[in-house]
PDB file of N, CA and C in Angstrom:
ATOM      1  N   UNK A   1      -9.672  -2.583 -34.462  1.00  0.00           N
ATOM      2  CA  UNK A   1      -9.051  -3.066 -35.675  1.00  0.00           C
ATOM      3  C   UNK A   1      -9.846  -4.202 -36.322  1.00  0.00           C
ATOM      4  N   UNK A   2     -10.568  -4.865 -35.508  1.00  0.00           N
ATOM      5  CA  UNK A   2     -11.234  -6.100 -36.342  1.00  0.00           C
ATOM      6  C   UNK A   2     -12.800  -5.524 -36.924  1.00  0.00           C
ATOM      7  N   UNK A   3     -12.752  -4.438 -37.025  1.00  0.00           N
ATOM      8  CA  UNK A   3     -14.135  -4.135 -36.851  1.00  0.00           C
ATOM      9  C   UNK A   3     -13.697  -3.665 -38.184  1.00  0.00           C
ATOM     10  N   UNK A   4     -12.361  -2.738 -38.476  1.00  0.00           N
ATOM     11  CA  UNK A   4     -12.437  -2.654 -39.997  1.00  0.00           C
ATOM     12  C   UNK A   4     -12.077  -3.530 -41.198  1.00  0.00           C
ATOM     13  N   UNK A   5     -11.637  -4.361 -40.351  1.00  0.00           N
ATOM     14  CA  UNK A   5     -10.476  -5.690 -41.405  1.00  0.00           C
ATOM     15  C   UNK A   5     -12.449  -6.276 -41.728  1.00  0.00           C
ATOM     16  N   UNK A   6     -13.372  -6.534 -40.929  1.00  0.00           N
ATOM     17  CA  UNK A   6     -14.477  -7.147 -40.914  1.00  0.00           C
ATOM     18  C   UNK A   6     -15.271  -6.327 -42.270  1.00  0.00           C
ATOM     19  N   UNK A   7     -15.343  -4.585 -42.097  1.00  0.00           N
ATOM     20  CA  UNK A   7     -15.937  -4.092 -42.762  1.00  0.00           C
ATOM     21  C   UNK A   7     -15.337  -3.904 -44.652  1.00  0.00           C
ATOM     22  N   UNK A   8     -13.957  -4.117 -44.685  1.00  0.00           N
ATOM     23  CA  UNK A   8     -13.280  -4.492 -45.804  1.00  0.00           C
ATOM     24  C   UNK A   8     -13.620  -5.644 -46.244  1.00  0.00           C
ATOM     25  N   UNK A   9     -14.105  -6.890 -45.526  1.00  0.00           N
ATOM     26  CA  UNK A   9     -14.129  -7.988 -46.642  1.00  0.00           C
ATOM     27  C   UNK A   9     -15.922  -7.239 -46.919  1.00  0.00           C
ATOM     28  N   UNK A  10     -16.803  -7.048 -46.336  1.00  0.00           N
ATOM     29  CA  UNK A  10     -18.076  -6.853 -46.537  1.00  0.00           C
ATOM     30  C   UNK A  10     -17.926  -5.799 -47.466  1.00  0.00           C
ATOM     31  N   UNK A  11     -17.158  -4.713 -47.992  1.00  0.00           N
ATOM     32  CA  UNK A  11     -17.122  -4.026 -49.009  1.00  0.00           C
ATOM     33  C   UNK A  11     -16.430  -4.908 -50.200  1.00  0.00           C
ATOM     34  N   UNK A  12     -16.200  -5.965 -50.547  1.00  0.00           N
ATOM     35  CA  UNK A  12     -15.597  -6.540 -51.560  1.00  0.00           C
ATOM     36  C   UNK A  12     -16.318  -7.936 -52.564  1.00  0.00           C
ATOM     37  N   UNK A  13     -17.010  -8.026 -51.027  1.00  0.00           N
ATOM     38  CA  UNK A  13     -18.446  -9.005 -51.721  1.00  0.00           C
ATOM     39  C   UNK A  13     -19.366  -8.328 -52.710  1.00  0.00           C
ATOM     40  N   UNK A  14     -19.584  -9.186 -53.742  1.00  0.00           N
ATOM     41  CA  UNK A  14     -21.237  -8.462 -54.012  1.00  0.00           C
ATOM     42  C   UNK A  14     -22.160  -8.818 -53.499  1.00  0.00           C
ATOM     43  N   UNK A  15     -22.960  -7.773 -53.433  1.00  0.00           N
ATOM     44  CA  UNK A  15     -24.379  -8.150 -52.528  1.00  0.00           C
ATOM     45  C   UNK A  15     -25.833  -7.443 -53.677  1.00  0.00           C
ATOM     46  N   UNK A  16     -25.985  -8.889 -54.492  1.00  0.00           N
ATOM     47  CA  UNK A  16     -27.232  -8.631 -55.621  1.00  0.00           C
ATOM     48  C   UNK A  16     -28.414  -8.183 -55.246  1.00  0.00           C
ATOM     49  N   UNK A  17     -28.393  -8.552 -54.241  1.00  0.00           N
ATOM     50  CA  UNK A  17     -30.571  -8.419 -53.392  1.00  0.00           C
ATOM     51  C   UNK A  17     -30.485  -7.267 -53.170  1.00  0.00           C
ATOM     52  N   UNK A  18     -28.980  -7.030 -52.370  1.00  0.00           N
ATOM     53  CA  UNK A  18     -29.207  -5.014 -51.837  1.00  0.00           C
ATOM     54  C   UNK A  18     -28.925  -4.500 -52.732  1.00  0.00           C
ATOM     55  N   UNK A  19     -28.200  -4.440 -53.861  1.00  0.00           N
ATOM     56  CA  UNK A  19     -28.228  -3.665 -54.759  1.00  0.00           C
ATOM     57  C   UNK A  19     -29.704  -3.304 -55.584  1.00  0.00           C
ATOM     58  N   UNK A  20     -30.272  -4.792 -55.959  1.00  0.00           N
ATOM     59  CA  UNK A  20     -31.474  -4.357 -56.712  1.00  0.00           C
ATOM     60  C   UNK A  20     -32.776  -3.846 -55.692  1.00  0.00           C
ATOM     61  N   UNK A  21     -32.341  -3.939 -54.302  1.00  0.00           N
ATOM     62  CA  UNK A  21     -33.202  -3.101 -53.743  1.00  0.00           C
ATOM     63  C   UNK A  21     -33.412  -1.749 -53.697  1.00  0.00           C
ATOM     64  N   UNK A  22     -31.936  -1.613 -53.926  1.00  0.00           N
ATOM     65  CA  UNK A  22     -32.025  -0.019 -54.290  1.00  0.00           C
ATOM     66  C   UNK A  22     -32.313   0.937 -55.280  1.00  0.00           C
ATOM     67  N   UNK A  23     -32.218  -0.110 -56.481  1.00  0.00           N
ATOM     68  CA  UNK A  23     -32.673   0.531 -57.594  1.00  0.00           C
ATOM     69  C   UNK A  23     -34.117   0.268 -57.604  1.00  0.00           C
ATOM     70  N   UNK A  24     -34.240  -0.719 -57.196  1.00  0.00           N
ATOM     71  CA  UNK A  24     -36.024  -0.564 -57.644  1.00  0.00           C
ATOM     72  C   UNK A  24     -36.492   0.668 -56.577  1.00  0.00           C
ATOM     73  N   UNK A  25     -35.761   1.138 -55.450  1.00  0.00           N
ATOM     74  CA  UNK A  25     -36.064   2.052 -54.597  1.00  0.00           C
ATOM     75  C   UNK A  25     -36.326   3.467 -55.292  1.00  0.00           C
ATOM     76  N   UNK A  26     -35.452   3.603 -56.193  1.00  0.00           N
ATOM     77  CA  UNK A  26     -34.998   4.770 -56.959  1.00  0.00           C
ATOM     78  C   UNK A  26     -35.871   4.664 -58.155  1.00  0.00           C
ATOM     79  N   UNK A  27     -36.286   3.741 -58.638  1.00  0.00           N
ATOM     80  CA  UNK A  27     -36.927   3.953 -59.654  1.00  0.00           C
ATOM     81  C   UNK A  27     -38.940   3.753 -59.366  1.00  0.00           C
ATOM     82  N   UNK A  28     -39.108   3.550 -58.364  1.00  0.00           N
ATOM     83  CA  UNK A  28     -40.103   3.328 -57.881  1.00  0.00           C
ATOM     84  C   UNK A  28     -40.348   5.487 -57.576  1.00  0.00           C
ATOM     85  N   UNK A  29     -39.073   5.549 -56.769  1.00  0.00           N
ATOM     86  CA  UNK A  29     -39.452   7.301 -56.501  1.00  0.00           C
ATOM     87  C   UNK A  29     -39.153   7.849 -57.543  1.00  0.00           C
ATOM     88  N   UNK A  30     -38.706   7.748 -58.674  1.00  0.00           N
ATOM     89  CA  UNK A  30     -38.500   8.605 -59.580  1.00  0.00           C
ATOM     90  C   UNK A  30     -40.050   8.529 -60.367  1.00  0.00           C
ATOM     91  N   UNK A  31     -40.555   7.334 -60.544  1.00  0.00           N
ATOM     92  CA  UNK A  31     -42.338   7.398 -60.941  1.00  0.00           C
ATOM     93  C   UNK A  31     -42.709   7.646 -60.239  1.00  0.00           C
ATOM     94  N   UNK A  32     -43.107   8.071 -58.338  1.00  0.00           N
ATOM     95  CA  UNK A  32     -43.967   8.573 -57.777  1.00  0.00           C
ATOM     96  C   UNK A  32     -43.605  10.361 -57.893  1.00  0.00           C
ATOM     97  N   UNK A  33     -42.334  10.502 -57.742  1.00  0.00           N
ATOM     98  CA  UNK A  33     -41.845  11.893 -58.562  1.00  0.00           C
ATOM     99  C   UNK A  33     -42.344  12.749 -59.345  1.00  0.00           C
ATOM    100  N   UNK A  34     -42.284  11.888 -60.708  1.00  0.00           N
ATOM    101  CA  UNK A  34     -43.424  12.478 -62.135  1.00  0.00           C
ATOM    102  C   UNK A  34     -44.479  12.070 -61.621  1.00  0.00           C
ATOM    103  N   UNK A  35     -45.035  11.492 -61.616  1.00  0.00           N
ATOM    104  CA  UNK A  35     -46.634  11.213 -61.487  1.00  0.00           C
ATOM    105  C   UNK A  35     -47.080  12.432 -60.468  1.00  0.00           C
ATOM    106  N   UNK A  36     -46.255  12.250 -59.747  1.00  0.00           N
ATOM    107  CA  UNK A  36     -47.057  13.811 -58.496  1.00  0.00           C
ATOM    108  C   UNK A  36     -46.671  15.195 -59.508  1.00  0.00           C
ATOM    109  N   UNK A  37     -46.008  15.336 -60.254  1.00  0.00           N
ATOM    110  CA  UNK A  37     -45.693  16.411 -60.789  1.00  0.00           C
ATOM    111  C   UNK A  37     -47.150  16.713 -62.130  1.00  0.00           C
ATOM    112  N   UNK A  38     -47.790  15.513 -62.210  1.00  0.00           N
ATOM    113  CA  UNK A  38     -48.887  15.582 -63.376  1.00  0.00           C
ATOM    114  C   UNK A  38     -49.778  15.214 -62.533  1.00  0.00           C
ATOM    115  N   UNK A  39     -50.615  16.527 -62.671  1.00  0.00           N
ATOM    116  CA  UNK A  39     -51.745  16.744 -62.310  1.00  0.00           C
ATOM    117  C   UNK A  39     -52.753  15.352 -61.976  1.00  0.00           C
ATOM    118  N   UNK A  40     -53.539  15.125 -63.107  1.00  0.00           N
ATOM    119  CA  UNK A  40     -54.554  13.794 -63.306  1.00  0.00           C
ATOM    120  C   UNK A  40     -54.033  12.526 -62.921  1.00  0.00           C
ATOM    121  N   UNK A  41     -52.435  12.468 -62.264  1.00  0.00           N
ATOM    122  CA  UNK A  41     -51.540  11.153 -61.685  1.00  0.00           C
ATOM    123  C   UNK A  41     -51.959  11.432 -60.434  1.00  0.00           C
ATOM    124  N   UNK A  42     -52.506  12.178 -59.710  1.00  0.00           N
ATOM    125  CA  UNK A  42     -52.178  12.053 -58.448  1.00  0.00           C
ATOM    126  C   UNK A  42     -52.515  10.761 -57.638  1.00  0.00           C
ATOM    127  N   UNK A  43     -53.523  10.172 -57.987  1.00  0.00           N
ATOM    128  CA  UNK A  43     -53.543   8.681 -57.100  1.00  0.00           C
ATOM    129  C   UNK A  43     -52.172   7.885 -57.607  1.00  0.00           C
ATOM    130  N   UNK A  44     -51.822   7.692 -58.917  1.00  0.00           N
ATOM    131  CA  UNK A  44     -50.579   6.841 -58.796  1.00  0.00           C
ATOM    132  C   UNK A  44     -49.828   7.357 -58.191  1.00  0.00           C
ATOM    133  N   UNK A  45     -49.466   8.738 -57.920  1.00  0.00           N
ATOM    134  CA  UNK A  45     -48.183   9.269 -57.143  1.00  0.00           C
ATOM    135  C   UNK A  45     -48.384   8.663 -55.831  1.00  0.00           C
ATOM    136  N   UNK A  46     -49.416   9.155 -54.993  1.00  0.00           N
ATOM    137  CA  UNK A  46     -49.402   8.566 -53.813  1.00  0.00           C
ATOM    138  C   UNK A  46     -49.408   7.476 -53.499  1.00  0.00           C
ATOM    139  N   UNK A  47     -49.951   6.444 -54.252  1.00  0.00           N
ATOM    140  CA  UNK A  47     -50.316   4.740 -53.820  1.00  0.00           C
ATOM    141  C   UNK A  47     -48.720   4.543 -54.135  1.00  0.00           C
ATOM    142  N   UNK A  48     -48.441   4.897 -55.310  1.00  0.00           N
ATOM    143  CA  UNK A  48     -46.808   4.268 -55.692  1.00  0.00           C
ATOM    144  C   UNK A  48     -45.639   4.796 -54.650  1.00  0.00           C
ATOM    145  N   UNK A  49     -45.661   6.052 -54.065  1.00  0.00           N
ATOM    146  CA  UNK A  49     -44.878   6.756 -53.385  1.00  0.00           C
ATOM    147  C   UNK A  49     -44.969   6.362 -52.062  1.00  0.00           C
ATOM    148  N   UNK A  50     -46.024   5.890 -51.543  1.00  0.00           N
ATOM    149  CA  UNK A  50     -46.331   5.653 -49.864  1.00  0.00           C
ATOM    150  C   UNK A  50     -45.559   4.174 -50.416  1.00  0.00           C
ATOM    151  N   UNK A  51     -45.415   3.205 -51.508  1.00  0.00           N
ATOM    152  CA  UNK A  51     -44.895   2.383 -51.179  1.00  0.00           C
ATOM    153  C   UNK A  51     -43.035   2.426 -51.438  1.00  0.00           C
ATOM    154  N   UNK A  52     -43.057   3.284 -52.120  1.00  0.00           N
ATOM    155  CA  UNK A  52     -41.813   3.242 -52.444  1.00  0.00           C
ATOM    156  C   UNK A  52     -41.256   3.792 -50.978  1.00  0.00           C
ATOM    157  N   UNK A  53     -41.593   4.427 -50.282  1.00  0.00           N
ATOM    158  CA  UNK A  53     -40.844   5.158 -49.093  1.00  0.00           C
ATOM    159  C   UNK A  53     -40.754   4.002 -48.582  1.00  0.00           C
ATOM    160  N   UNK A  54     -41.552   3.291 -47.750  1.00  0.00           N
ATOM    161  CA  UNK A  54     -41.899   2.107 -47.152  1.00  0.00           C
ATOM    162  C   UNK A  54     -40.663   1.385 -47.932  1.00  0.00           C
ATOM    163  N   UNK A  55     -40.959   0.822 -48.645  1.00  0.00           N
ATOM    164  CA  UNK A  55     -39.474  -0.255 -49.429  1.00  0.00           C
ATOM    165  C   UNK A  55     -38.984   0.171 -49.252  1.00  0.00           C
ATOM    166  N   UNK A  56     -38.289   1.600 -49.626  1.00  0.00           N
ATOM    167  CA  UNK A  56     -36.937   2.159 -49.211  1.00  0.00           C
ATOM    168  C   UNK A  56     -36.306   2.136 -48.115  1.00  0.00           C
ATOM    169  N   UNK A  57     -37.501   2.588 -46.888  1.00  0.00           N
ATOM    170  CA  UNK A  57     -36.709   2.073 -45.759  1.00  0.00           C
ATOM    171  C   UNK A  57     -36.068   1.042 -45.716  1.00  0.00           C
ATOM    172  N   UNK A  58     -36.715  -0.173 -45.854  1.00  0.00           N
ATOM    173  CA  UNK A  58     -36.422  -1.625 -45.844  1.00  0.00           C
ATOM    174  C   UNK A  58     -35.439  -1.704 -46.145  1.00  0.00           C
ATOM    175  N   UNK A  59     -34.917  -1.574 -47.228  1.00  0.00           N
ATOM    176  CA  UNK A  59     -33.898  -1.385 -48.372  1.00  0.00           C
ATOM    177  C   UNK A  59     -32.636  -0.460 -47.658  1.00  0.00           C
ATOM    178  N   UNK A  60     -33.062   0.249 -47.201  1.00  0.00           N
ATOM    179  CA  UNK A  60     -32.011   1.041 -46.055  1.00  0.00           C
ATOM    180  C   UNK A  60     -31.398   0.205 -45.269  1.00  0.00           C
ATOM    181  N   UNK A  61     -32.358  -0.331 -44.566  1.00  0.00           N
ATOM    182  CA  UNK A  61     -31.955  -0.788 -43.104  1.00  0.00           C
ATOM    183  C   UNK A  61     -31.016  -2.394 -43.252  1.00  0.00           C
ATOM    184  N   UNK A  62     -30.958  -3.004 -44.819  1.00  0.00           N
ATOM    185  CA  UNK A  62     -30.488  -4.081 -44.899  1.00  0.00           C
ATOM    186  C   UNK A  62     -29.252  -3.613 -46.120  1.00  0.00           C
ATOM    187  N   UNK A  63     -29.280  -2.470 -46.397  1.00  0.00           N
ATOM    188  CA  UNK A  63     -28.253  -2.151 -47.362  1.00  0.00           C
ATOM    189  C   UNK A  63     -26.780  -2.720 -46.643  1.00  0.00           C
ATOM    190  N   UNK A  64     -25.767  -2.875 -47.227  1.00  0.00           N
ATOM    191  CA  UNK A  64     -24.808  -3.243 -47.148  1.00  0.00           C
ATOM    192  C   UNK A  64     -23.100  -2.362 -47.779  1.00  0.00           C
ATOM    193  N   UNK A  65     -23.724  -1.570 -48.864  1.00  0.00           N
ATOM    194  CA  UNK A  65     -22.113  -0.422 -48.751  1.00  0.00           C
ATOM    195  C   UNK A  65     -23.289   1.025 -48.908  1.00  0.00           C
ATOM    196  N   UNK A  66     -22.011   1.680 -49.171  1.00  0.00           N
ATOM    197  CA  UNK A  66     -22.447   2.940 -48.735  1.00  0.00           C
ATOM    198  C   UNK A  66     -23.091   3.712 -50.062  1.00  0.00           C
ATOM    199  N   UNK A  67     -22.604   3.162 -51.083  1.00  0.00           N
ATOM    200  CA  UNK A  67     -23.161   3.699 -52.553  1.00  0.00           C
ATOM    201  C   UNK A  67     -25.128   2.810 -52.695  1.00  0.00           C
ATOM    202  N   UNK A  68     -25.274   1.910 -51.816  1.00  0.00           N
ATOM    203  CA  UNK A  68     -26.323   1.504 -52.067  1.00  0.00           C
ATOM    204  C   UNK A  68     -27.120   2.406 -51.124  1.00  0.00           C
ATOM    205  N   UNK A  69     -26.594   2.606 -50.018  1.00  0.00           N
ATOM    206  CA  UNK A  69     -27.453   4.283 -49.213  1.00  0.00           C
ATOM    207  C   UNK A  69     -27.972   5.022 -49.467  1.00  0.00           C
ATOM    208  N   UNK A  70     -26.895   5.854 -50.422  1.00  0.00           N
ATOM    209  CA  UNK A  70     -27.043   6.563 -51.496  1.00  0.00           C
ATOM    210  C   UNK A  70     -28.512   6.693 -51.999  1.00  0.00           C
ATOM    211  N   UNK A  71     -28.349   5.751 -53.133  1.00  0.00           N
ATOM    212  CA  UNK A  71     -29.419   5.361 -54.194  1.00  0.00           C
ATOM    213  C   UNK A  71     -30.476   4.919 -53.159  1.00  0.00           C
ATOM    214  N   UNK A  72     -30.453   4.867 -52.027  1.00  0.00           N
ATOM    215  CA  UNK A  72     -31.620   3.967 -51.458  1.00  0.00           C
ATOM    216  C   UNK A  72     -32.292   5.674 -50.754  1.00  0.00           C
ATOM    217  N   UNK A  73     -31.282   6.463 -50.669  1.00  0.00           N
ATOM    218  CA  UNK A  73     -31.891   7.870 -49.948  1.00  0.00           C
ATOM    219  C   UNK A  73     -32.399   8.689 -50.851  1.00  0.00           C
ATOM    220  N   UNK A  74     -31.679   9.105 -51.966  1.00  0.00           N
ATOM    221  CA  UNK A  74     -32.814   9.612 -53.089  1.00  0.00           C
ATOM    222  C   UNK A  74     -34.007   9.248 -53.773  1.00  0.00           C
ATOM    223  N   UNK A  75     -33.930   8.201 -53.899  1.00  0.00           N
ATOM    224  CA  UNK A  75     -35.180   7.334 -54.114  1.00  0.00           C
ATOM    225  C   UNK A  75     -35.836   7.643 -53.348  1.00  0.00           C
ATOM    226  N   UNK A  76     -35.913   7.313 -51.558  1.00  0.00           N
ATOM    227  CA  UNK A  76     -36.985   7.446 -50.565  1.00  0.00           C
ATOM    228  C   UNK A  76     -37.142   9.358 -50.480  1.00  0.00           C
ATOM    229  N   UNK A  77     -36.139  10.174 -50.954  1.00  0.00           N
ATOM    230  CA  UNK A  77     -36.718  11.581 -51.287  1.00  0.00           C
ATOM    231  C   UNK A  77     -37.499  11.802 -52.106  1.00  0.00           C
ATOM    232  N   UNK A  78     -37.232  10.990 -53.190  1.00  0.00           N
ATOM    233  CA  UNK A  78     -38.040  11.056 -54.569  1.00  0.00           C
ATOM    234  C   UNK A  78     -39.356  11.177 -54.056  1.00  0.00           C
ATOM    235  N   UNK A  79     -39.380   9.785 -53.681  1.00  0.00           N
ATOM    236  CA  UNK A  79     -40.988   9.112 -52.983  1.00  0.00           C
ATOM    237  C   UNK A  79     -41.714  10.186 -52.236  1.00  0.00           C
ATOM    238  N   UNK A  80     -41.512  10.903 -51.097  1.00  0.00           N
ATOM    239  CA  UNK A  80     -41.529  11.875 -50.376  1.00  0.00           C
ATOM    240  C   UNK A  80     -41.870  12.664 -51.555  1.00  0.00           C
ATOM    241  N   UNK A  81     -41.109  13.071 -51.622  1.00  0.00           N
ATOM    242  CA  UNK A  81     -41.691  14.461 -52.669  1.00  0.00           C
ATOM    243  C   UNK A  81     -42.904  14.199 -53.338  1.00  0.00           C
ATOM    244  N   UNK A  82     -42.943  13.122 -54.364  1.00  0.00           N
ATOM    245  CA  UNK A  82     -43.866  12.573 -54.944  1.00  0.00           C
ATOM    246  C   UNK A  82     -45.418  12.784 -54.047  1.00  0.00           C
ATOM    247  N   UNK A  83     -44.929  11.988 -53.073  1.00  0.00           N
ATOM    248  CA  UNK A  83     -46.366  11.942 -52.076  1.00  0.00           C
ATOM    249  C   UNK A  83     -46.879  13.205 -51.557  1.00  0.00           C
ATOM    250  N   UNK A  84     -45.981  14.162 -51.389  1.00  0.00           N
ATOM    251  CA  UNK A  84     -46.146  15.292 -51.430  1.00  0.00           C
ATOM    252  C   UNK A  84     -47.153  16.098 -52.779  1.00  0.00           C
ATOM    253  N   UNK A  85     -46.641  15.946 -53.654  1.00  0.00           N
ATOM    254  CA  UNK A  85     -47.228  16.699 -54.840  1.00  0.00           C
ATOM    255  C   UNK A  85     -48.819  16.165 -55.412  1.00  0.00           C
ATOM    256  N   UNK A  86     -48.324  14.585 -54.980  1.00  0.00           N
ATOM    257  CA  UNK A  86     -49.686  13.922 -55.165  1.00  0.00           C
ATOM    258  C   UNK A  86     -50.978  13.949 -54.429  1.00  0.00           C
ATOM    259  N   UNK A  87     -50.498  14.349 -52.937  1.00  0.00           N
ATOM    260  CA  UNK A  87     -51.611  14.925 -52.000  1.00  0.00           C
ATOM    261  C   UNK A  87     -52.030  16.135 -52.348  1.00  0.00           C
ATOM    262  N   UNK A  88     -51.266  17.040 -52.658  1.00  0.00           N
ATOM    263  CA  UNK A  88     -51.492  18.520 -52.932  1.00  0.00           C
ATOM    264  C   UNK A  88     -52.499  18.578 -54.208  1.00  0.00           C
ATOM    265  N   UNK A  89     -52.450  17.785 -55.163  1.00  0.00           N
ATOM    266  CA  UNK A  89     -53.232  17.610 -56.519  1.00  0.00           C
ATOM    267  C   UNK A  89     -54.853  16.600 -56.317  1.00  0.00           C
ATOM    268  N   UNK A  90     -54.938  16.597 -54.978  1.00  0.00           N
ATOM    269  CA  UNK A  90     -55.929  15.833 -54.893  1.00  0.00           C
ATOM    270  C   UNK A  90     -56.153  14.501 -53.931  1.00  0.00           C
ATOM    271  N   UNK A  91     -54.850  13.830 -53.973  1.00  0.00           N
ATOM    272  CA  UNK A  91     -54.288  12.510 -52.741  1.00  0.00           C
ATOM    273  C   UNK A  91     -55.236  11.362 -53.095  1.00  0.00           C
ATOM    274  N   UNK A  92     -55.633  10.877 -52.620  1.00  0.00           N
ATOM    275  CA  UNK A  92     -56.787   9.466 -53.058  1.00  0.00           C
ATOM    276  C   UNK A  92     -58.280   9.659 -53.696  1.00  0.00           C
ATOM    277  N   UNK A  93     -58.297  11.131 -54.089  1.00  0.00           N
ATOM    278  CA  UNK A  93     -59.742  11.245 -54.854  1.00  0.00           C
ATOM    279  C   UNK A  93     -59.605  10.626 -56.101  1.00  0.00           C
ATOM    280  N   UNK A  94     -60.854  10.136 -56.483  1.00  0.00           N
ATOM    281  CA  UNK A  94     -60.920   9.268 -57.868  1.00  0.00           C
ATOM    282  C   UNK A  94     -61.251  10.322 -58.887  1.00  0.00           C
TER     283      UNK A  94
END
């Protein structure tokens, strides 16, 4: 019982840092995303995407409700994918 009375006040706080961690998570993979999807991007996809996964974890592991998970897990798919498409188009060739 104290474990949920504990997890109710922690859902009622705001928590600014984890939130904007997550969006910059999400919006970091949504540009490694497109960029892997265009051809002549492929170095930004990957340099931007290997970091966005990386943050995202981070951003995971200190998130605080469950809607910031969320946004913190599509984002780090985004990224993934991204790095994906961006290797396939070439990966760190100039």
């Amino acid at each position: 019982m104290p474990q949920i009375l504990s997890r109710a006040r922690t859902e009622r706080r705001a928590h600014p840092r984890e939130a904007s961690f997550a969006v910059i998570t999400l919006i970091t993979g949504v540009i490694a995303f497109f960029a892997g999807a265009v051809h002549d991007s492929h170095l930004v996809a990957v340099c931007v995407g290997v970091g966005a996964f990386l943050f995202g974890l981070y951003s995971q592991l200190v998130s605080a409700t469950t809607g910031e998970r969320w946004v913190n897990v599509i984002g780090i798919g985004l990224a993934f994918v991204g790095v994906g498409l961006g290797l396939s188009h070439g990966g760190f060739k100039l």
